[in-house]
Protein backbone atom coordinates (compact mmCIF):
# COMPACT_ATOMS: atom_id res chain seq x y z
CA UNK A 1 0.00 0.00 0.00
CA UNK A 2 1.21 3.50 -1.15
CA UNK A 3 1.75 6.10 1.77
CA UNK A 4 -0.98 8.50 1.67
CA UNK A 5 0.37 11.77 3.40
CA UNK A 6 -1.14 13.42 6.13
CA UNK A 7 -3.84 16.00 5.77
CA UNK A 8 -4.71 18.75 8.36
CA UNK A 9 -8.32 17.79 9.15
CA UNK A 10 -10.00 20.89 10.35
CA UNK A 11 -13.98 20.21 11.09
CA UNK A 12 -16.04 21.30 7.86
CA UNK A 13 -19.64 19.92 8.06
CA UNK A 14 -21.74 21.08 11.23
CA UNK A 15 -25.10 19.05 11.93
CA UNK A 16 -27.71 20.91 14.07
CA UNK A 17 -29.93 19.24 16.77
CA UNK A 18 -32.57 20.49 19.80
CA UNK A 19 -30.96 20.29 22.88
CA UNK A 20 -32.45 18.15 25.47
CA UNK A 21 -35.34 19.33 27.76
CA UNK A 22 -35.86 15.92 29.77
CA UNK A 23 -33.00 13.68 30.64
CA UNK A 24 -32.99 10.36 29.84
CA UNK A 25 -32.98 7.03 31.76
CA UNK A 26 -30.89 5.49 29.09
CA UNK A 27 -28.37 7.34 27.43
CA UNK A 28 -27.44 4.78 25.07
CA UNK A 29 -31.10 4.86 23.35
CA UNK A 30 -30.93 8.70 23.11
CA UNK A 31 -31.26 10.20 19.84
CA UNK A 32 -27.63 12.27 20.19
CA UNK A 33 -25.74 10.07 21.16
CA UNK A 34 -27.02 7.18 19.34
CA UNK A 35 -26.13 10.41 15.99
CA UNK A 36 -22.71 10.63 17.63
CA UNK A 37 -21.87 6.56 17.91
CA UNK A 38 -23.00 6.36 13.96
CA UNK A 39 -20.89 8.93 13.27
CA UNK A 40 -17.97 7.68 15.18
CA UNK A 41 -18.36 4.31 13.14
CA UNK A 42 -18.28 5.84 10.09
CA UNK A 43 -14.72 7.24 11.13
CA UNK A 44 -15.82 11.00 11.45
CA UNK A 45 -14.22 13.45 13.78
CA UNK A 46 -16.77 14.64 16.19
CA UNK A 47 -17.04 17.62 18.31
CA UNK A 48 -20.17 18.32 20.29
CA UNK A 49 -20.70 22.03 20.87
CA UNK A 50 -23.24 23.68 22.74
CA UNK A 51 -25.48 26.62 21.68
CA UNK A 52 -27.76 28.80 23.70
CA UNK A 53 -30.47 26.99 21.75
CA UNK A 54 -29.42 24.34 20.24
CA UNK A 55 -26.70 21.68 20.05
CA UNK A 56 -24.18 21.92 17.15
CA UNK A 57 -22.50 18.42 15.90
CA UNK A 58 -18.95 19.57 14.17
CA UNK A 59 -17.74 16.66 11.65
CA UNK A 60 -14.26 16.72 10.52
CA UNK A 61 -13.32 13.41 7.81
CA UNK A 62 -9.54 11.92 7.86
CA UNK A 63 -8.00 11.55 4.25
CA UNK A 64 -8.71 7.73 5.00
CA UNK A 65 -12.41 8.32 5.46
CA UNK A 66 -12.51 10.85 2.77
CA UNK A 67 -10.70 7.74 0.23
CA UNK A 68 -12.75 5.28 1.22
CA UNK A 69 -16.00 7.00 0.66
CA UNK A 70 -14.58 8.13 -3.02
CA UNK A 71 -14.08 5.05 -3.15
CA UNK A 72 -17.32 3.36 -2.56
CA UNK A 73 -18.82 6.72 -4.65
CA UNK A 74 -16.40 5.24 -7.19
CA UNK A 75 -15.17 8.58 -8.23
CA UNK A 76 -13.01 9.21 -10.86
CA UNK A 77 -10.10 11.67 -10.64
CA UNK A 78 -7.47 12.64 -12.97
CA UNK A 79 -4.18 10.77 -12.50
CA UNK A 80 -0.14 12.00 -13.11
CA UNK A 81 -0.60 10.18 -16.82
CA UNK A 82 -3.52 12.56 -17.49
CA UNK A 83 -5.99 9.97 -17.69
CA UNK A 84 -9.36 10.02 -15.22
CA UNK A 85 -9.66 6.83 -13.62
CA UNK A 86 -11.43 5.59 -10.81
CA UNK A 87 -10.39 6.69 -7.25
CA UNK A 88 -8.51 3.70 -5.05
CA UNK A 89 -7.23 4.70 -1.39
CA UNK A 90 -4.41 1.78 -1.93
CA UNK A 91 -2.92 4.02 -5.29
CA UNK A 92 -3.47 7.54 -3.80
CA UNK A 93 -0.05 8.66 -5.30
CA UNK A 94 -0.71 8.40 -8.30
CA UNK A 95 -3.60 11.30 -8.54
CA UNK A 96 -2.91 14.47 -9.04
CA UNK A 97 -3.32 16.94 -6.15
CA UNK A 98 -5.25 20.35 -5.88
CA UNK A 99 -3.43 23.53 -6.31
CA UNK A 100 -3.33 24.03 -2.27
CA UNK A 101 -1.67 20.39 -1.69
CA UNK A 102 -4.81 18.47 -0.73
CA UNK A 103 -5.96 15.40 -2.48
CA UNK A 104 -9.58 15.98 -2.95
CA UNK A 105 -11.20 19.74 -3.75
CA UNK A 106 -14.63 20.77 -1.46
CA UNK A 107 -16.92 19.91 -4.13
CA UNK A 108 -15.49 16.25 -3.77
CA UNK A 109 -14.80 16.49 0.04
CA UNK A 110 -18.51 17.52 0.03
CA UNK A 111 -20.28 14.44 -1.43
CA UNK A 112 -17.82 12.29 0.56
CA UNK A 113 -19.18 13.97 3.04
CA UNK A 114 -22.57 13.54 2.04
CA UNK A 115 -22.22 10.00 1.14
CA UNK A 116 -20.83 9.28 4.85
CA UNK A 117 -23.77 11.31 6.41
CA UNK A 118 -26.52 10.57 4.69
CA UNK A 119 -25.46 6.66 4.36
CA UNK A 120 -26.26 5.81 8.12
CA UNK A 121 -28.46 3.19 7.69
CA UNK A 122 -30.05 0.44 10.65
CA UNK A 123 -27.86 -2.72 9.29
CA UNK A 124 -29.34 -4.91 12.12
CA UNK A 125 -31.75 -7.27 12.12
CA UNK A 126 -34.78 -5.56 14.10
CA UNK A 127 -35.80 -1.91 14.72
CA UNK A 128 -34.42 0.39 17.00
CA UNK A 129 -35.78 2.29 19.59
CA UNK A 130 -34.84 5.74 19.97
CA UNK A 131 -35.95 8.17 22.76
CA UNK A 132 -35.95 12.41 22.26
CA UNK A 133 -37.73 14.06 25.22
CA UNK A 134 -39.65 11.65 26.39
CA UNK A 135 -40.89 10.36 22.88
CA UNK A 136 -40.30 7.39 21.28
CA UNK A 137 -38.84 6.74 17.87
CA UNK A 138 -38.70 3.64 16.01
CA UNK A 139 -35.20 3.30 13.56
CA UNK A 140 -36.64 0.88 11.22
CA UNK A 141 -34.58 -1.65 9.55
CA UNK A 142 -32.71 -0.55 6.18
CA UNK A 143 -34.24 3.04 7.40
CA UNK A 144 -32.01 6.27 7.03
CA UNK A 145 -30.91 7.62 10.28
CA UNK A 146 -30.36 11.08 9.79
CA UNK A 147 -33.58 11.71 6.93
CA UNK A 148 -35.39 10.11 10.14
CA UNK A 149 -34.06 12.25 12.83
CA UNK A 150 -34.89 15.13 10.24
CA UNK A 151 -38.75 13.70 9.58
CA UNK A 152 -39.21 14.46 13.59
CA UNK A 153 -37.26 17.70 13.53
CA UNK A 154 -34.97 16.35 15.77
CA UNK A 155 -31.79 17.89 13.09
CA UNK A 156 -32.49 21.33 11.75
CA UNK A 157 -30.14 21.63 9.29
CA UNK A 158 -26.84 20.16 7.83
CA UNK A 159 -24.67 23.43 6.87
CA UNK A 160 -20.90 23.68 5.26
CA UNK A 161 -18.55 25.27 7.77
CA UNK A 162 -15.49 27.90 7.42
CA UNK A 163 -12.06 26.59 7.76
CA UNK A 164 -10.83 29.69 10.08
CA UNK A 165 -6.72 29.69 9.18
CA UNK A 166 -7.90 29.55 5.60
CA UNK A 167 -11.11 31.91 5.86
CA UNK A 168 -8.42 34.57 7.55
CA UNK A 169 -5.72 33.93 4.68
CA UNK A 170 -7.98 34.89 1.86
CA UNK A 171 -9.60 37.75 4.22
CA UNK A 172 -5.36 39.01 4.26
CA UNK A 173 -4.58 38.12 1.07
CA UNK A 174 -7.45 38.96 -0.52
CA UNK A 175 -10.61 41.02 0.35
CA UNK A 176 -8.74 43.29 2.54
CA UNK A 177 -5.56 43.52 0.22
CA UNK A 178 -6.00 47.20 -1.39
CA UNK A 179 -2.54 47.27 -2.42
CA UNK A 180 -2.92 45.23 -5.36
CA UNK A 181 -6.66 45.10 -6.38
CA UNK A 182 -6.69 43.10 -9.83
CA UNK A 183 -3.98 40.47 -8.32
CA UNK A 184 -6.30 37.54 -6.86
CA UNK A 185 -5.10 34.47 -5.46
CA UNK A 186 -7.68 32.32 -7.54
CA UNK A 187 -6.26 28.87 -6.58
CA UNK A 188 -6.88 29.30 -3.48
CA UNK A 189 -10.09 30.70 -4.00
CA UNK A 190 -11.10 27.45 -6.25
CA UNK A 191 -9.94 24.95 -3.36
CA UNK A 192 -12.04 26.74 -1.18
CA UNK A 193 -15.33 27.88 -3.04
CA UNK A 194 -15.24 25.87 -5.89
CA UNK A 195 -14.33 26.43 -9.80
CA UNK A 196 -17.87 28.14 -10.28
CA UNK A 197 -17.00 30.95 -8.04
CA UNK A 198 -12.98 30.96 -8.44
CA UNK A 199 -13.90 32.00 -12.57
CA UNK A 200 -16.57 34.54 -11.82
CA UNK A 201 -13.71 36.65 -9.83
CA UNK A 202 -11.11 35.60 -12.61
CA UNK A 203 -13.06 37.27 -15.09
CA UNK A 204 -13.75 40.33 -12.59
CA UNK A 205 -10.23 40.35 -12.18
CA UNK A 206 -9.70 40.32 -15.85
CA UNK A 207 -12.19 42.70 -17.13
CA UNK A 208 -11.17 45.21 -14.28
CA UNK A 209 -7.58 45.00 -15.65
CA UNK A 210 -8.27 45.38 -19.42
CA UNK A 211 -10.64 48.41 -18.33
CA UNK A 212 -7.96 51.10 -17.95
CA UNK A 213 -7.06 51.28 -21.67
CA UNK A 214 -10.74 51.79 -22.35
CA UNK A 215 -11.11 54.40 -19.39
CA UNK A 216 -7.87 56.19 -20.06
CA UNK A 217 -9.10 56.11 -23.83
CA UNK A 218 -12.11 58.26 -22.75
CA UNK A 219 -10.77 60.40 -20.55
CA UNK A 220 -7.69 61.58 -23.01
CA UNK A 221 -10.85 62.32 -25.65
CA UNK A 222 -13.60 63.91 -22.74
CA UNK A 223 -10.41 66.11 -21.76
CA UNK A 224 -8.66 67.81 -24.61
CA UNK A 225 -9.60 69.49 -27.06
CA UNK A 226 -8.22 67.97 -30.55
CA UNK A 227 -9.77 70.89 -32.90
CA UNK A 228 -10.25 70.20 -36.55
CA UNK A 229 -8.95 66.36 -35.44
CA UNK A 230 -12.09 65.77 -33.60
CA UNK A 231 -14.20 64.10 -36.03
CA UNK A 232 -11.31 61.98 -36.74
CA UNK A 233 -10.56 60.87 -33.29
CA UNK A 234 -14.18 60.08 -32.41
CA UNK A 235 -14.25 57.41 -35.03
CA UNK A 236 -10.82 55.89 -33.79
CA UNK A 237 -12.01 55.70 -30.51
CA UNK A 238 -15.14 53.90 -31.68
CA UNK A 239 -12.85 51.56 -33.53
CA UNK A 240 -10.77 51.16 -30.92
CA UNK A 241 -13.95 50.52 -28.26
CA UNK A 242 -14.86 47.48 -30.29
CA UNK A 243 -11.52 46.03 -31.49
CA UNK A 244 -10.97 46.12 -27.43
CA UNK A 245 -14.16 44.27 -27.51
CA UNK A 246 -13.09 41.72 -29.63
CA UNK A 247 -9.86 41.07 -28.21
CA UNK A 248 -10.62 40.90 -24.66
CA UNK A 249 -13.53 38.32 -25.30
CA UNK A 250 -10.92 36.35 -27.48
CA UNK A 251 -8.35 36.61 -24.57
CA UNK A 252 -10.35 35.24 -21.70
CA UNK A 253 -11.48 32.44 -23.33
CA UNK A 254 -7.80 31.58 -23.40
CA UNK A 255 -7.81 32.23 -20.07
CA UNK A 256 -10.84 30.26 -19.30
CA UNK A 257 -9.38 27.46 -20.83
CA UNK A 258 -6.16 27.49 -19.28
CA UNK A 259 -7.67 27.78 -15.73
CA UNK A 260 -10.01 24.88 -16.53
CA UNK A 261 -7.33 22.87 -17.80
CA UNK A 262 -5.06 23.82 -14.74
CA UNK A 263 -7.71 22.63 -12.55
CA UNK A 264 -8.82 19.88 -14.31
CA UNK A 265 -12.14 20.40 -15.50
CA UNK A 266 -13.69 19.20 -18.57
CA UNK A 267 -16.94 19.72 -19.63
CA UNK A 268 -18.31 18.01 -22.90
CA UNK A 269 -20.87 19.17 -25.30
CA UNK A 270 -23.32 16.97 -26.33
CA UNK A 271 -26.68 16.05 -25.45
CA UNK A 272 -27.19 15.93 -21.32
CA UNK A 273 -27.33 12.28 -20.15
CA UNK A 274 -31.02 11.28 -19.01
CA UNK A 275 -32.34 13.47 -22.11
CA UNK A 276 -35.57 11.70 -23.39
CA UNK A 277 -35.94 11.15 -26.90
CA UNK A 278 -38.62 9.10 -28.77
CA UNK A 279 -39.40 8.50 -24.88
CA UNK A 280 -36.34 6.74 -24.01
CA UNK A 281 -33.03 7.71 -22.49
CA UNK A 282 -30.62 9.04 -25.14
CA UNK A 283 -26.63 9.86 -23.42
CA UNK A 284 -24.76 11.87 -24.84
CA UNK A 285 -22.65 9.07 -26.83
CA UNK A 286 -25.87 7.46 -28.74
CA UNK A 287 -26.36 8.99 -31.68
CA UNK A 288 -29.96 9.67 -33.48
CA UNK A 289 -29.48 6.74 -35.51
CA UNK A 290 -29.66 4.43 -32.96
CA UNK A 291 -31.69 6.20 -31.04
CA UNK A 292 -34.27 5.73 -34.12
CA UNK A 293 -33.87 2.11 -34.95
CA UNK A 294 -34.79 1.15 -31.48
CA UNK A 295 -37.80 3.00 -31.87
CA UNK A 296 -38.99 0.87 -34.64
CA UNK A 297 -38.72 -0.31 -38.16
CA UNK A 298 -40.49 1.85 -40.06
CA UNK A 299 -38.78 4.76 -41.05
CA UNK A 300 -41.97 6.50 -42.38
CA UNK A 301 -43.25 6.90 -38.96
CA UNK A 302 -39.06 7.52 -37.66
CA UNK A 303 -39.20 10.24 -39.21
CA UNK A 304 -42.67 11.75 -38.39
CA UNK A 305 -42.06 10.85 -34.97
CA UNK A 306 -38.37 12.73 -34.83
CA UNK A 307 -39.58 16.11 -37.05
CA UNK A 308 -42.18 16.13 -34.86
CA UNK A 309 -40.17 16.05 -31.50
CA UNK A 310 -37.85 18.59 -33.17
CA UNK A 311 -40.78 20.84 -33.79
CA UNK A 312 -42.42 20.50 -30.92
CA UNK A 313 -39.04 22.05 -28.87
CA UNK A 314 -39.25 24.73 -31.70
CA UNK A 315 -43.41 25.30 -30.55
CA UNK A 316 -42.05 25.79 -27.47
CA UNK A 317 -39.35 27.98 -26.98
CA UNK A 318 -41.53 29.93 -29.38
CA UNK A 319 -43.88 30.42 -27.15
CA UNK A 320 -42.32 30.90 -23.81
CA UNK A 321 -39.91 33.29 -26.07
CA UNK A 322 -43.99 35.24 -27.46
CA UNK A 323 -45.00 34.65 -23.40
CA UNK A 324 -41.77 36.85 -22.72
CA UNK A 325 -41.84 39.61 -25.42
CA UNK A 326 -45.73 40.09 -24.67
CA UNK A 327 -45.33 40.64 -20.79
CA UNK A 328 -42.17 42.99 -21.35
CA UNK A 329 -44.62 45.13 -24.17
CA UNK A 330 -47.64 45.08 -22.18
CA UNK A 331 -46.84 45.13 -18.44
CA UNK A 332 -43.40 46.22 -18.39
CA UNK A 333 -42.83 49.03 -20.74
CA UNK A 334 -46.26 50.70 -20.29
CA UNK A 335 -44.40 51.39 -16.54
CA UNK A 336 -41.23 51.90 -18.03
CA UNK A 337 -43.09 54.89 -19.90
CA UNK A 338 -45.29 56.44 -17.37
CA UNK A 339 -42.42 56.61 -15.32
CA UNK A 340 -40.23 58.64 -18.10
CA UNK A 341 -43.28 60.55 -18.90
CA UNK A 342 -43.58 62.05 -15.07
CA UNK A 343 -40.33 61.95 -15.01
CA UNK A 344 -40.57 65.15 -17.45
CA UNK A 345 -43.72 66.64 -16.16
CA UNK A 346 -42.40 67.10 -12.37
CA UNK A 347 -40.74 70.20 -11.55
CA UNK A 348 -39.38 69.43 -7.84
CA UNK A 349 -35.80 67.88 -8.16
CA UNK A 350 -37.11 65.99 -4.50
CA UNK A 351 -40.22 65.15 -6.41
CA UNK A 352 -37.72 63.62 -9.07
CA UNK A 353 -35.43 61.88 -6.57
CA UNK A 354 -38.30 60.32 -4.91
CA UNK A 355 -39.91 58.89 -8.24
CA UNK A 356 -36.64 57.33 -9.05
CA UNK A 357 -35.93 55.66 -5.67
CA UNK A 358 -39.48 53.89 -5.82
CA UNK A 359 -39.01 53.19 -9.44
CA UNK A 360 -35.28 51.71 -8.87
CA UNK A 361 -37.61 49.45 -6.40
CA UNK A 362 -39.96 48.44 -7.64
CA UNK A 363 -38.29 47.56 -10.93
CA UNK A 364 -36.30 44.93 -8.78
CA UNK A 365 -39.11 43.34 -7.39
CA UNK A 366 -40.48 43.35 -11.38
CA UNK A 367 -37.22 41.83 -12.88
CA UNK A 368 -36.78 39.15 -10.18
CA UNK A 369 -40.15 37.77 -10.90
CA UNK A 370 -40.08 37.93 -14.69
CA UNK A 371 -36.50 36.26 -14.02
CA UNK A 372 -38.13 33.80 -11.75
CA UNK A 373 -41.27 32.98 -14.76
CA UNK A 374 -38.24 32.42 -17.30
CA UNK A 375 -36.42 29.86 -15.24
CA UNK A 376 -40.07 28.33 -15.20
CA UNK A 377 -41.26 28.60 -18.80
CA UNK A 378 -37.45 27.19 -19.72
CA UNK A 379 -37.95 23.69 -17.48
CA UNK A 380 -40.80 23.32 -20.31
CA UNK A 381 -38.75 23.41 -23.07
CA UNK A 382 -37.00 21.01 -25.00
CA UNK A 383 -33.26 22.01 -24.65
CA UNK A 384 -30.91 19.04 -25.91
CA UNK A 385 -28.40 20.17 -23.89
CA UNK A 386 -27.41 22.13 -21.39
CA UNK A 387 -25.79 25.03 -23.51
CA UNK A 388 -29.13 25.63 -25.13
CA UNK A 389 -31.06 25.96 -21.55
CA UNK A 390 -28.71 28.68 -20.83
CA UNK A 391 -29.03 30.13 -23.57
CA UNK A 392 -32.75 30.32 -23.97
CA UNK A 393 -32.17 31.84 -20.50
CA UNK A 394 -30.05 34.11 -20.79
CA UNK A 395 -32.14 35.57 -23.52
CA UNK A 396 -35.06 36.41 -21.83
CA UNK A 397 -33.70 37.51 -18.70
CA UNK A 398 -31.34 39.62 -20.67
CA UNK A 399 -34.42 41.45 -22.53
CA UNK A 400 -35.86 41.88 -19.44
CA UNK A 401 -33.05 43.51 -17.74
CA UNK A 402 -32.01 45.46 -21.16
CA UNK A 403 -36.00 46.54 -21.32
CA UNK A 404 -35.66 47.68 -17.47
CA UNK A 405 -32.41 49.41 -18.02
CA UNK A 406 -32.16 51.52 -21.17
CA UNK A 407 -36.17 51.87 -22.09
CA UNK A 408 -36.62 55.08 -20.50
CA UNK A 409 -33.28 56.63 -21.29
CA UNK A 410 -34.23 55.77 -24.91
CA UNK A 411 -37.55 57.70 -24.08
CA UNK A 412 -35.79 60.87 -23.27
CA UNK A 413 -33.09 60.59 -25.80
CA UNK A 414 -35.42 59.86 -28.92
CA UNK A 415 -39.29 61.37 -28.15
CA UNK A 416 -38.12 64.85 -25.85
CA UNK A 417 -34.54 64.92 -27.23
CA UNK A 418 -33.60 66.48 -24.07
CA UNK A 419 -29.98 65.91 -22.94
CA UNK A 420 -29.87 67.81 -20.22
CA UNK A 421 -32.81 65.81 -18.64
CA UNK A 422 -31.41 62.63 -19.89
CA UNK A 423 -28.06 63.45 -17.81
CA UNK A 424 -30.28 64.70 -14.87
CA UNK A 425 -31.91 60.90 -15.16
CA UNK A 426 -28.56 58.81 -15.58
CA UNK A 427 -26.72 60.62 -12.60
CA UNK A 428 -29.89 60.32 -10.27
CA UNK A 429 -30.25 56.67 -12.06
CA UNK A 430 -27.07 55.67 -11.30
CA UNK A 431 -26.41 57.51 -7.76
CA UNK A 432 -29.64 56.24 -6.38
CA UNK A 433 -29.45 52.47 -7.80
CA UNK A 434 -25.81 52.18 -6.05
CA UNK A 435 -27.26 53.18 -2.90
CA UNK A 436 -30.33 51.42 -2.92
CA UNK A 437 -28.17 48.43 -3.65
CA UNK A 438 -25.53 48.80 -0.76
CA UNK A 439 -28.04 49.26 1.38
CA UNK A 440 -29.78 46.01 0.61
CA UNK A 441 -26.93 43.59 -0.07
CA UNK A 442 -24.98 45.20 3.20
CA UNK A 443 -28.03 45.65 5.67
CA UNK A 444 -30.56 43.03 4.73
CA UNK A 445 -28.34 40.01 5.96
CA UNK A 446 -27.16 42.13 9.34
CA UNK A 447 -30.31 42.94 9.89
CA UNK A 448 -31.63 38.73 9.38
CA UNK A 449 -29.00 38.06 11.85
CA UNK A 450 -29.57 40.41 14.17
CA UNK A 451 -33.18 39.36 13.55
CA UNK A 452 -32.64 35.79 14.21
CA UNK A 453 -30.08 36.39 17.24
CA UNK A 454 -33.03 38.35 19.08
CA UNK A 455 -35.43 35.79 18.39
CA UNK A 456 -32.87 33.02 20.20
CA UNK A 457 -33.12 35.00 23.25
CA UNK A 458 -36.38 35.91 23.79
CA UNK A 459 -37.15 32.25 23.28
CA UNK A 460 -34.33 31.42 25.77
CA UNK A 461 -35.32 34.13 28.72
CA UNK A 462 -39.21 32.89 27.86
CA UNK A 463 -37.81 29.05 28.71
CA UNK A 464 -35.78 30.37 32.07
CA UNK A 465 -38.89 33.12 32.80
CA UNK A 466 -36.31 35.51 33.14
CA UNK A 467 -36.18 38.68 31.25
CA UNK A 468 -32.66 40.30 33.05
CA UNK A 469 -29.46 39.20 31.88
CA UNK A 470 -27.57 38.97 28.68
CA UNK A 471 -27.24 36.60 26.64
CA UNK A 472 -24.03 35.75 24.92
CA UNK A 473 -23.53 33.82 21.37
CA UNK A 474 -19.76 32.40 22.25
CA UNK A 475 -19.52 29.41 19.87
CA UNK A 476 -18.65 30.31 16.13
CA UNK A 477 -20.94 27.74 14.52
CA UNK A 478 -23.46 29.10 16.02
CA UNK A 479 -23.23 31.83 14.05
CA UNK A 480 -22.60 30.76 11.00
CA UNK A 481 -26.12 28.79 11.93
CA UNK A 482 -28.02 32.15 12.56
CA UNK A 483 -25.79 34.39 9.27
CA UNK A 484 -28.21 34.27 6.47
CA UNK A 485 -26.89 32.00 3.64
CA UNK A 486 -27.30 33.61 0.50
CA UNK A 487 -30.30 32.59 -1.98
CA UNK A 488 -30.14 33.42 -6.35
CA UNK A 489 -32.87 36.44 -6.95
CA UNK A 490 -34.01 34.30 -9.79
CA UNK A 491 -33.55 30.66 -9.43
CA UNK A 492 -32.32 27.72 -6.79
CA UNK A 493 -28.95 26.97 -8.95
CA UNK A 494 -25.74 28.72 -7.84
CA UNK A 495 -24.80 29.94 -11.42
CA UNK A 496 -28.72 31.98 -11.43
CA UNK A 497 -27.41 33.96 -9.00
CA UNK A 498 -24.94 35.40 -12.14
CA UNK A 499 -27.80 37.48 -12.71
CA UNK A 500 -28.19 39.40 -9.28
């Protein structure tokens, strides 16, 4: 057996369950500490800390544990020889290691992780009895423990948690590193939030960079005064706006590809495995051909049946693409207009101010739900692959934000031909939409967690009948448990939340 080196285990999964209000006779049959034994066999780390309302469960995984469950999850990881093959604990040497020196990355740590937790199952012969305040439970044979425990309310929630020494280092070297703003460390940022994440800020990073030739571009023609040159240097600076364009789209998908390839990630195109054709199964390595001939025999009706699959997804990204254009003409931009025509009317510059704070508003409330019918309409479409879903998404959200965004500017530019006005509108636009959204993204989660924290101890001095005294949140997993995790505006996936 090949020597697997030793990993710092630091606890990363916490498990939250109701602390106790009646002690029981038998300890052994109690719900915790039957959680804690199961856990224990499984060869978890475990750490029992106690909240001021609840009981927090820390799990930490050895790199044995952590093999052996990619092992049983038979995953495959890319070896020295630049093959992927099949993850064995015996030839851990021979896979290539993440950019920080561990062995596995989160998103594979995490459904180890899952696959130990949520793999608990009774293996005896008879049911078990379990006992939570003075209630009975019975732990059926074959039954999962912890979707069980969950059923009674008995665990509140399974949550990821921070790894301090590394949360700190990226905090040093880099949210609070003002020194160097475009340098990220994005390694370190993929081993700890993933590659989704670690190329969102790689592309912030980039287009922040490649900015300044633009910005210094505009600011050389705003500022001086070329004379008899000017209608020549306007047009070179338009040339030059979209050759930049060009280039820097060209240049980060380079750099998308080299980061993906440094890390190991490969993503094929083809059809999405589990797609239905023809009613059956079609992965992305069976072609329409066979796909056909196990259908049948006749190819008269083959072909009926597959031009008329192919324009029935047609039918209906047609119409969720009409449903789309048709809310954004008759809901959206009748608002869009009455709020550039008052816009015009008003006199008061506080009037004005006002009107575009509650517009800004409410026009977020709008987008997020004509965001939230897209993802909807799109689950009813007939997207081969997984490319095409996003597209067709991206397409009506993006009219939908464009429609929100530049409709009333266009209103003032083209009807009243007003510039002045239209200037007035983009700096009170712009001032006011910054503000409204610091406020939100910065106060809204202090305020849940200041929120939940005061709920905690009113229900704690209500249990003690006791309203003097303070009460103090010492554990850090607690809070993590009470900070608000963050949600997508538009959708449940991670990569909807692109659009916030």
């Amino acid at each position: 057996m090949n020597r697997i080196e030793e990993e710092q285990t630091a606890f990363e999964i916490a498990v939250v369950v109701s602390k106790r209000n009646v002690e029981e006779e038998n300890e052994d049959c109690n719900c915790g500490e039957v959680l804690v034994d199961e856990f224990t066999k499984v060869g978890l780390i475990v750490e029992r800390v106690q909240g001021v309302a609840d009981e927090f469960i820390k799990l930490a995984a050895p790199l044995e544990t952590l093999g052996r469950a990619a092992a049983e999850l038979k995953l495959k990881k890319r070896t020295h020889i630049g093959m992927d093959l099949q993850f064995e604990l015996e030839e851990a040497d021979a896979f290539v290691r993440q950019p920080d020196g561990s062995l596995f990355s989160w998103f594979e740590r995490f459904h180890c992780y899952n696959h130990l937790i949520y793999g608990i199952v009774n293996k005896s012969k008879s049911a078990v009895t379990l006992k939570y305040d003075g209630q009975e439970l019975c732990w059926g044979v074959d039954e999962n423990l912890v979707q069980k425990l969950k059923s009674v309310d008995f665990i509140k929630q399974v949550f990821p948690l921070h790894d301090e020494m590394k949360r700190k280092k990226l905090l040093k070297n880099w949210a609070l590193n003002w020194w160097d703003i475009t340098d990220q460390p994005i390694d370190e940022i993929y081993s700890y939030f993933g590659a989704k994440i670690a190329i969102y800020f790689a592309f912030l990073g980039m287009y922040t960079r490649w900015m300044f030739f633009p910005a210094a571009f505009a600011i050389t023609v705003q500022l001086i005064d070329f004379g008899s040159l000017q209608l020549l240097v306007l047009p070179i600076f338009f040339i030059g706006i979209i050759l930049w364009a060009v280039m820097f789209s060209q240049f980060w998908k380079r750099k998308n590809s080299a980061l993906l390839a440094k890390w190991q990630i490969s993503y094929s195109v083809g059809v999405e495995p589990g797609y239905k054709l023809l009613c059956m199964e079609w992965g992305s390595l069976q072609s329409p051909v066979k796909a056909l001939r196990k259908w049948g025999t006749d190819k008269t009706n083959e072909k009926e049946v597959y031009q008329r699959n192919e324009w029935l997804g047609h039918l209906l990204r047609f119409r969720n693409d009409a449903i789309v254009i048709m809310s954004i003409i008759f809901l959206q931009l009748p608002f869009e207009l009455a709020y550039a025509h008052l816009y015009e009317v008003i006199g008061s510059d506080v009037m004005k101010f006002g009107l575009t704070a509650v517009y800004l508003f409410a026009i977020q409330h709008f987008t997020r739900i004509g965001g939230k019918i897209s993802v909807k309409l799109i689950e009813y479409e007939n997207n081969e692959t997984a490319e095409k879903r996003a597209d067709s998404l991206v397409y009506k959200v993006f009219g939908l934000y464009f429609m929100q965004t530049y409709i009333g500017v266009f209103y003032h530019a083209l009807l009243h031909r007003n510039f002045l006005t239209l200037r007035q509108v983009l700096i009170q636009r712009l001032l006011i939409s910054e503000v409204l959204e610091n406020l939100l993204e910065n106060s809204l989660p202090y305020l849940k967690y200041s929120y939940k924290k005061y709920g905690v101890r009113k229900k704690k001095r209500r249990e003690k009948g006791s309203s003097t005294g303070k009460i103090q949140f010492s554990s850090r997993v607690e809070k993590e448990y009470l900070k608000p995790s963050y949600t997508a505006s538009i959708g449940e996936e991670l990569e909807d939340g692109l659009f916030d």
